[in-house]
Protein backbone atom coordinates (compact mmCIF):
# COMPACT_ATOMS: atom_id res chain seq x y z
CA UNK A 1 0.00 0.00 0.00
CA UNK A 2 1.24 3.35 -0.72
CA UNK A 3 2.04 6.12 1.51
CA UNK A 4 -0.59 8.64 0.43
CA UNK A 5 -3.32 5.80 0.07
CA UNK A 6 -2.14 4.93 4.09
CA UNK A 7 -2.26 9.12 4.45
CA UNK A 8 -5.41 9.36 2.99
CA UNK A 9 -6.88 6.53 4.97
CA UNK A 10 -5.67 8.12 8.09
CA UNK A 11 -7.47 11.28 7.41
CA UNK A 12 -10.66 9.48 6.55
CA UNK A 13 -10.56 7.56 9.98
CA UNK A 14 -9.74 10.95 11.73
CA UNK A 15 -12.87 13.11 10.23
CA UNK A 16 -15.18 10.07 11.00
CA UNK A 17 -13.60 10.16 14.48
CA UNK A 18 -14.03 13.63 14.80
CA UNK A 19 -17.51 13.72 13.56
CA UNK A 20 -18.69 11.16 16.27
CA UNK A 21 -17.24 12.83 19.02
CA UNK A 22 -19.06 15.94 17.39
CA UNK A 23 -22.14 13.62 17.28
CA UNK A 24 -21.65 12.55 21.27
CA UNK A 25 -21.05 16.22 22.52
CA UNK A 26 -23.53 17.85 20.73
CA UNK A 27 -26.25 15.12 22.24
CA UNK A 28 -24.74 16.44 25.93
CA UNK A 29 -25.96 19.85 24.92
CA UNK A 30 -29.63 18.74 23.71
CA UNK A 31 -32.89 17.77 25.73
CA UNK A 32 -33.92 14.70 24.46
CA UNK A 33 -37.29 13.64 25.15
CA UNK A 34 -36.53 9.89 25.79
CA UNK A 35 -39.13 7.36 25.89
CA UNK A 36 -37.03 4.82 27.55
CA UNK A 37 -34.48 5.65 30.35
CA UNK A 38 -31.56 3.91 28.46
CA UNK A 39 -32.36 6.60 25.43
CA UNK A 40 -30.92 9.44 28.34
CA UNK A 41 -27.65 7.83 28.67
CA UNK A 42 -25.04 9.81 26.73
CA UNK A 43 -23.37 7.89 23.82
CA UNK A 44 -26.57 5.65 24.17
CA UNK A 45 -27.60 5.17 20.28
CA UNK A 46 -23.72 4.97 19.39
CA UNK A 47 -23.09 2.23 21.03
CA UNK A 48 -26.60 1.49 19.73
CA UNK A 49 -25.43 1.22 15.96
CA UNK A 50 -22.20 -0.77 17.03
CA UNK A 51 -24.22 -3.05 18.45
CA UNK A 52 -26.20 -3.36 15.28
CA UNK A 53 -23.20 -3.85 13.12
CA UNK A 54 -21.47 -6.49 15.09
CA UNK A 55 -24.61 -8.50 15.48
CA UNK A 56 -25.07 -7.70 11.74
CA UNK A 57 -21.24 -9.08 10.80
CA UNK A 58 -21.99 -12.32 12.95
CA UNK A 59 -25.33 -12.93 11.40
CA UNK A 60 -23.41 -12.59 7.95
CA UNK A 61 -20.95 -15.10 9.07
CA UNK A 62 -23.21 -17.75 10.51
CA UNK A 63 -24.96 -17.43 7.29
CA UNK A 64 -21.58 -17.75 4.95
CA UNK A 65 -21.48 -21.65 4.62
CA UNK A 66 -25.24 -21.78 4.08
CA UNK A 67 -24.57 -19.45 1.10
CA UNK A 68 -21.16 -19.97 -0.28
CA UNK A 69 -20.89 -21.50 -3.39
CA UNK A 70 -18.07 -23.43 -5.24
CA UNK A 71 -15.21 -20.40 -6.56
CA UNK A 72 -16.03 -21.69 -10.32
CA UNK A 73 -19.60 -21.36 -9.88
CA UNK A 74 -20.53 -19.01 -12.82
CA UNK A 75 -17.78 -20.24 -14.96
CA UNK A 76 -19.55 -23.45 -16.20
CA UNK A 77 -18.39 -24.88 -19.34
CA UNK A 78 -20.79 -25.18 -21.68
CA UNK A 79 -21.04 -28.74 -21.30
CA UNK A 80 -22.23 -28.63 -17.91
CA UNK A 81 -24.98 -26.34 -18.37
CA UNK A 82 -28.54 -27.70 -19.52
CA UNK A 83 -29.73 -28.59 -22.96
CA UNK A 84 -32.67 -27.36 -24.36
CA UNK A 85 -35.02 -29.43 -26.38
């Protein structure tokens, strides 16, 4: 990998950093009207939406070996595939 893709990369993590923490202390600052008590606690839906994604990544992979398929599976000779009468 090159240096200014790595650079580049770096930056991109920092101003999605940057914009969460914006996110979290901004949400100090504002009256939420919660309609559960868990919805008060600060940081509450990020760690919300991380839970989401790391249930969704597991879900994906305890579904992968009901869904892979063989690494030639759309390059079937033609001899394989199905005649039609």
């Amino acid at each position: 990998m090159s240096t200014q893709t790595r650079s580049r990369q770096n930056r991109l993590i920092w101003v999605l950093l940057g914009c969460a923490a914006a996110s979290v202390i901004a949400g100090l600052f504002n009256h939420w009207h919660a309609h559960f008590a868990a919805e008060a606690w600060p940081g509450f839906f990020a760690a919300l939406g991380f839970a989401a994604i790391v249930l969704a990544g597991l879900g994906a992979r305890a579904l992968q070996p009901l869904l892979r398929r063989p690494e030639n599976y759309y390059d079937a000779s033609p001899t394989q595939e199905h005649e039609h009468d």
